[in-house]
Protein backbone atom coordinates (compact mmCIF):
# COMPACT_ATOMS: atom_id res chain seq x y z
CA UNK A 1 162.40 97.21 82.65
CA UNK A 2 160.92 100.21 82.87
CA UNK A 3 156.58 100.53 83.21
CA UNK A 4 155.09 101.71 79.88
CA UNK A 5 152.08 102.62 79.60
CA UNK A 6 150.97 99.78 77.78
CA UNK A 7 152.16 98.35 80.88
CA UNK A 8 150.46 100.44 83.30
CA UNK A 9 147.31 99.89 81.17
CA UNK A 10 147.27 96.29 80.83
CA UNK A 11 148.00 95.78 84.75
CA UNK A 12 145.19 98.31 85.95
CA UNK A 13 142.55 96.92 87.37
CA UNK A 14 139.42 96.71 86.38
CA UNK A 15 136.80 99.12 86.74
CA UNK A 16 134.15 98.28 89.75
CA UNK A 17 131.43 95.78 88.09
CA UNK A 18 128.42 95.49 90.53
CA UNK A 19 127.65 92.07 91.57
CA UNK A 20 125.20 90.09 89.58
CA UNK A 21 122.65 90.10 92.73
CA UNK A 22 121.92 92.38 95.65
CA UNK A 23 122.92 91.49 99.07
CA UNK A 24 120.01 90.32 100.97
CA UNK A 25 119.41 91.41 104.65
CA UNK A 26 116.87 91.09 107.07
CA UNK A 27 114.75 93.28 105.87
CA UNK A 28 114.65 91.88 102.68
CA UNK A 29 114.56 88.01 103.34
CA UNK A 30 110.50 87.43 103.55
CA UNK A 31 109.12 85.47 105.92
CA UNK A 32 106.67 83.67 103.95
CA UNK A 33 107.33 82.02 100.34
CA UNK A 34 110.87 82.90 100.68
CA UNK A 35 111.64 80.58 97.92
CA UNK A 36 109.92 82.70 95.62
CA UNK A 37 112.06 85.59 96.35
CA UNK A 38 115.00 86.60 94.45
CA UNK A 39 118.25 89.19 94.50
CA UNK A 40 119.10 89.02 91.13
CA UNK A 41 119.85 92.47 89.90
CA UNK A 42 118.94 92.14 86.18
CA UNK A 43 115.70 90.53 87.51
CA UNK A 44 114.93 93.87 89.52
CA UNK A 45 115.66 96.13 86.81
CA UNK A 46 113.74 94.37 84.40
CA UNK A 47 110.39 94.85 86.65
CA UNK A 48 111.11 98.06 87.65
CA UNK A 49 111.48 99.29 83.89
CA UNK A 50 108.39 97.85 83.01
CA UNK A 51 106.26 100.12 84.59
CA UNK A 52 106.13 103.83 86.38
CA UNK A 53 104.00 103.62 89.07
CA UNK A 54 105.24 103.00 92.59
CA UNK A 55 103.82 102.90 96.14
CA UNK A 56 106.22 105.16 98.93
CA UNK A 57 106.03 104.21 102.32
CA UNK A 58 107.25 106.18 105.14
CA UNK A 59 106.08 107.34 108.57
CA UNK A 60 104.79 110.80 109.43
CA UNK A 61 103.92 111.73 112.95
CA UNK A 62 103.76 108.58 113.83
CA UNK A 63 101.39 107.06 111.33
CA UNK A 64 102.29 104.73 108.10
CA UNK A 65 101.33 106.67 105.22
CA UNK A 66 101.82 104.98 101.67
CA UNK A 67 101.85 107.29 98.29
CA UNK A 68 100.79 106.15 94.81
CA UNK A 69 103.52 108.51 92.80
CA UNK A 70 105.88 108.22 89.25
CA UNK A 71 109.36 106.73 89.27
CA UNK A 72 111.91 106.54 86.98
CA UNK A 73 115.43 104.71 87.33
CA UNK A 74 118.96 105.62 86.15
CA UNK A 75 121.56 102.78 87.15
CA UNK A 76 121.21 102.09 90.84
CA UNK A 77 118.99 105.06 91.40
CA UNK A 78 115.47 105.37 91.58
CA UNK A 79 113.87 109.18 90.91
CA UNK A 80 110.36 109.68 92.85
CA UNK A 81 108.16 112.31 91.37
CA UNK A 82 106.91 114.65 94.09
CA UNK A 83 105.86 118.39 94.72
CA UNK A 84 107.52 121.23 97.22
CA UNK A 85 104.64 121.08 99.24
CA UNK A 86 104.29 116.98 99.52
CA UNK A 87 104.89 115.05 102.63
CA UNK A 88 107.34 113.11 102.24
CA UNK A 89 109.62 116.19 100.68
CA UNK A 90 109.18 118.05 103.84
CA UNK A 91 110.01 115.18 105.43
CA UNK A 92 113.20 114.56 103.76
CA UNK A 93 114.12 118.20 104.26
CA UNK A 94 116.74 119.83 101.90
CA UNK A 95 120.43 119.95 101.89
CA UNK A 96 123.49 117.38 101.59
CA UNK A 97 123.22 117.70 105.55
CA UNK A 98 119.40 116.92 105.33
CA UNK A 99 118.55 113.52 107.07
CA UNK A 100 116.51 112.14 104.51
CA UNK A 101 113.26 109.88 104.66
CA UNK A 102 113.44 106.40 105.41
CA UNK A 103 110.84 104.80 102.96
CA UNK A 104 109.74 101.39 101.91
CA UNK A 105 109.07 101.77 97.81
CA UNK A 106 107.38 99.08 95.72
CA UNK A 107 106.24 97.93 92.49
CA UNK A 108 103.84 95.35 91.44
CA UNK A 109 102.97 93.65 88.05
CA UNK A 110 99.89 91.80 88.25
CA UNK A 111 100.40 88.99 85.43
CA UNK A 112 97.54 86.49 86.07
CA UNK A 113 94.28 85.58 88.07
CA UNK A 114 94.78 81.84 89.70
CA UNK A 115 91.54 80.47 89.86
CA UNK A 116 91.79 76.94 91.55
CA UNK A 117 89.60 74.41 93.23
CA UNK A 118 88.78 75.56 96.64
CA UNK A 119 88.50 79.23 97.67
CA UNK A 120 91.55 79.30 99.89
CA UNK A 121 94.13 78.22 96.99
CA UNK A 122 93.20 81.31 94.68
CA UNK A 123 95.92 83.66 94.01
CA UNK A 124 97.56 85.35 91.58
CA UNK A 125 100.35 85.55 89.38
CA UNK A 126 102.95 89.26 90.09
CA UNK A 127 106.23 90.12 89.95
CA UNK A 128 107.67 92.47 92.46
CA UNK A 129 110.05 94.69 93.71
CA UNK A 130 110.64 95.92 97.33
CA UNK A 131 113.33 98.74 98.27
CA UNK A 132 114.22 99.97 101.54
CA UNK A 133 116.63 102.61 101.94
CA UNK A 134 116.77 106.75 102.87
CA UNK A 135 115.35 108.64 100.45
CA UNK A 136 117.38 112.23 99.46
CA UNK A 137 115.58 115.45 97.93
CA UNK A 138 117.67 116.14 94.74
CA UNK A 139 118.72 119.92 94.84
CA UNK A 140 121.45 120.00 92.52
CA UNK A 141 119.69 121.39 89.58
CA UNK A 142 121.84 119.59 86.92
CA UNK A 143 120.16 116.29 88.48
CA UNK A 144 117.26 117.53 89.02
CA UNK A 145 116.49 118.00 85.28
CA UNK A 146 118.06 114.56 84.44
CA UNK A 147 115.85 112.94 87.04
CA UNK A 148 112.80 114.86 85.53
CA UNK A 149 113.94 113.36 82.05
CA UNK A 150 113.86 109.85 83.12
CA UNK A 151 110.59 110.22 84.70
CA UNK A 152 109.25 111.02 81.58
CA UNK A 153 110.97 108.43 79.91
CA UNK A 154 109.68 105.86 82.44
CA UNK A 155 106.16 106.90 81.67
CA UNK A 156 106.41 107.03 77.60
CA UNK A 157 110.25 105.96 76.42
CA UNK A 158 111.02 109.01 74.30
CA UNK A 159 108.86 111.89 75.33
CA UNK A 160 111.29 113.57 77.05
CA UNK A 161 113.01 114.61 73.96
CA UNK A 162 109.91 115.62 72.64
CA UNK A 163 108.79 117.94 75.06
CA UNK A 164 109.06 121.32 76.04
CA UNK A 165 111.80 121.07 78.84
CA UNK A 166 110.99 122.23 82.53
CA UNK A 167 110.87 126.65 82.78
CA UNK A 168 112.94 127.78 86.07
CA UNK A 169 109.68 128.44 87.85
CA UNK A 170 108.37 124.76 86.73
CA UNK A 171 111.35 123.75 88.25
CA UNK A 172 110.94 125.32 91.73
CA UNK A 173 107.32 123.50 91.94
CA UNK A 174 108.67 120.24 91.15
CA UNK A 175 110.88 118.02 93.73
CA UNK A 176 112.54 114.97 93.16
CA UNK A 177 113.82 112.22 95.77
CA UNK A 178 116.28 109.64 95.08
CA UNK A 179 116.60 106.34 96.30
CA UNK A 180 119.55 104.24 95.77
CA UNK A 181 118.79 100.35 94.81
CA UNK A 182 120.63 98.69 97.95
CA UNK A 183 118.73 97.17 99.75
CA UNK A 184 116.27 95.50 97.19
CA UNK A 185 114.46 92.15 96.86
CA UNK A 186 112.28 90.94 94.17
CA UNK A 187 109.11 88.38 94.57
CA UNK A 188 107.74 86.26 91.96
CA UNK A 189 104.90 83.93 91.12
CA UNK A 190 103.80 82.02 88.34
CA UNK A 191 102.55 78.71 87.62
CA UNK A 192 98.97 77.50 87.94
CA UNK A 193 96.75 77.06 91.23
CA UNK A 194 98.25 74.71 93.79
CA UNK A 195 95.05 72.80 94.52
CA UNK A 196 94.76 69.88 97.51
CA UNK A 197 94.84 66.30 96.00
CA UNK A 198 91.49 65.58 97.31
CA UNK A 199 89.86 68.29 95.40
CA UNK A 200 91.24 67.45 91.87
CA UNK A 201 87.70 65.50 90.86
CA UNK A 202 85.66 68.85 92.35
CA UNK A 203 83.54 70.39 89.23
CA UNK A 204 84.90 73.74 89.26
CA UNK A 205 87.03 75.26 86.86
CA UNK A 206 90.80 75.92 87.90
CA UNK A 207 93.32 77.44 85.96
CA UNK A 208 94.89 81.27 85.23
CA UNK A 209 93.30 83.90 83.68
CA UNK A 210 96.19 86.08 81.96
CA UNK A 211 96.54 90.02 82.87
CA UNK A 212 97.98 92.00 80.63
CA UNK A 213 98.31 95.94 80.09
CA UNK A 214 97.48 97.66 76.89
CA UNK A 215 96.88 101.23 75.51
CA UNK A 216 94.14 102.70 73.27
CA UNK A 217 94.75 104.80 70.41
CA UNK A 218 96.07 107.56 71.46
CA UNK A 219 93.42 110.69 71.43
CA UNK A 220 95.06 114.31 70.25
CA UNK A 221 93.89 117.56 71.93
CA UNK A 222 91.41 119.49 71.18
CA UNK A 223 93.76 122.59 69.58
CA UNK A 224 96.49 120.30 67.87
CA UNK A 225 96.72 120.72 64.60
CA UNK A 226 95.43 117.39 62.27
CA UNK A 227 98.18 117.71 60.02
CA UNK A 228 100.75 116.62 63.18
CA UNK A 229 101.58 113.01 62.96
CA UNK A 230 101.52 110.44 65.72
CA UNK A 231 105.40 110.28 67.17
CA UNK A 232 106.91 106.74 66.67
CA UNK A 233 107.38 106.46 70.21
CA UNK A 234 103.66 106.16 70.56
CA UNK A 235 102.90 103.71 67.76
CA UNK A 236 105.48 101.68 69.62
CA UNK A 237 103.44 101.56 72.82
């Protein structure tokens, strides 16, 4: 019989579907509370879009340096806000032939104080995310402006569409790296102090003290007219 293409269509395979959890490697297996360590990729996502701010490590002249600096994701990417004249985008150099940086990027939420007992159990209660991987300066300028977009978006879902987009000059002041999500881990704790039996009957209070982030109400400038209303994005905050 000949193939249709109903056929064809029905026998295709599918299209690639990432696995539900990253591949762990050495790198990424802790050696200390491993079993609070996970590779689950909707877990990883989930922290990293819940915030914007990331720490970049990479080495420079043979020192560790470590940069407080704006992400945003798309997919399996990660976007790290930079400028022409940074470190770390010298570093990486330009080009498809460029090198690249190796870096070590993470993000931290703090969700709770753990008070306990005695002063060696205190902790606290985070999620995290580590990623190692080489980090790329994005030149094609078609990416570049997406990658600005979701940085934006990272910081206040919404605003990019709302905004005056990036002038050409802008846009030669502003670099971008990516990092692809490979080689990824994420770390959580939560739960109350894990206090020694023998203290139990101590007289000091033990338990967690919750952490959680929160905006004001959002102040116009100074030369905006009164008559322009708050954007829904911002009441959503």
């Amino acid at each position: 019989m000949p193939e249709t293409e109903a056929t064809t269509a029905a026998t295709a395979p599918a299209p690639h579907e990432p696995s539900p959890s990253y591949e762990p490697t050495e790198r990424t297996v802790p050696t200390r509370s491993a079993k609070r360590a996970s590779y689950d990729r909707a877990l990883v996502h989930a922290i990293l879009d819940e915030t914007y701010l990331c720490h970049l490590g990479f080495v420079r002249d043979g020192a560790p340096v470590v940069l407080p600096t704006l992400y945003g994701r798309i997919g399996e990417r990660l976007y790290v806000h930079g400028s022409t004249g940074s470190r770390p985008l010298r570093t990486a150099g330009r080009g498809e032939d460029a090198p690249g940086l190796p870096v070590c990027l993470t993000v931290t939420h703090v969700d709770g104080l753990v008070l306990a007992k005695s002063a060696f159990h205190h902790s606290i209660n985070y999620r995290s995310v580590v990623v190692h991987g080489v980090a790329h300066q994005v030149t094609d300028p078609e990416e570049l402006r997406t990658a600005l977009d979701a940085l934006v978006d990272q910081v206040v879902p919404g605003r990019a569409a709302d905004s005056r987009p990036a002038d050409a000059k802008e846009l030669a002041a502003t670099a971008v790296l990516r990092l692809d999500l490979r080689e990824v881990s994420a770390k959580v704790r939560t739960g109350g102090p894990n206090d020694d039996p023998e203290d139990a009957a101590l007289p000091h209070w033990a338990g967690v003290v919750p952490v959680q982030r929160g905006y004001g109400t959002p102040v116009p400038a100074a030369e905006q007219p009164a008559s322009l209303p708050l954007p829904a994005y911002l009441t959503a905050l």
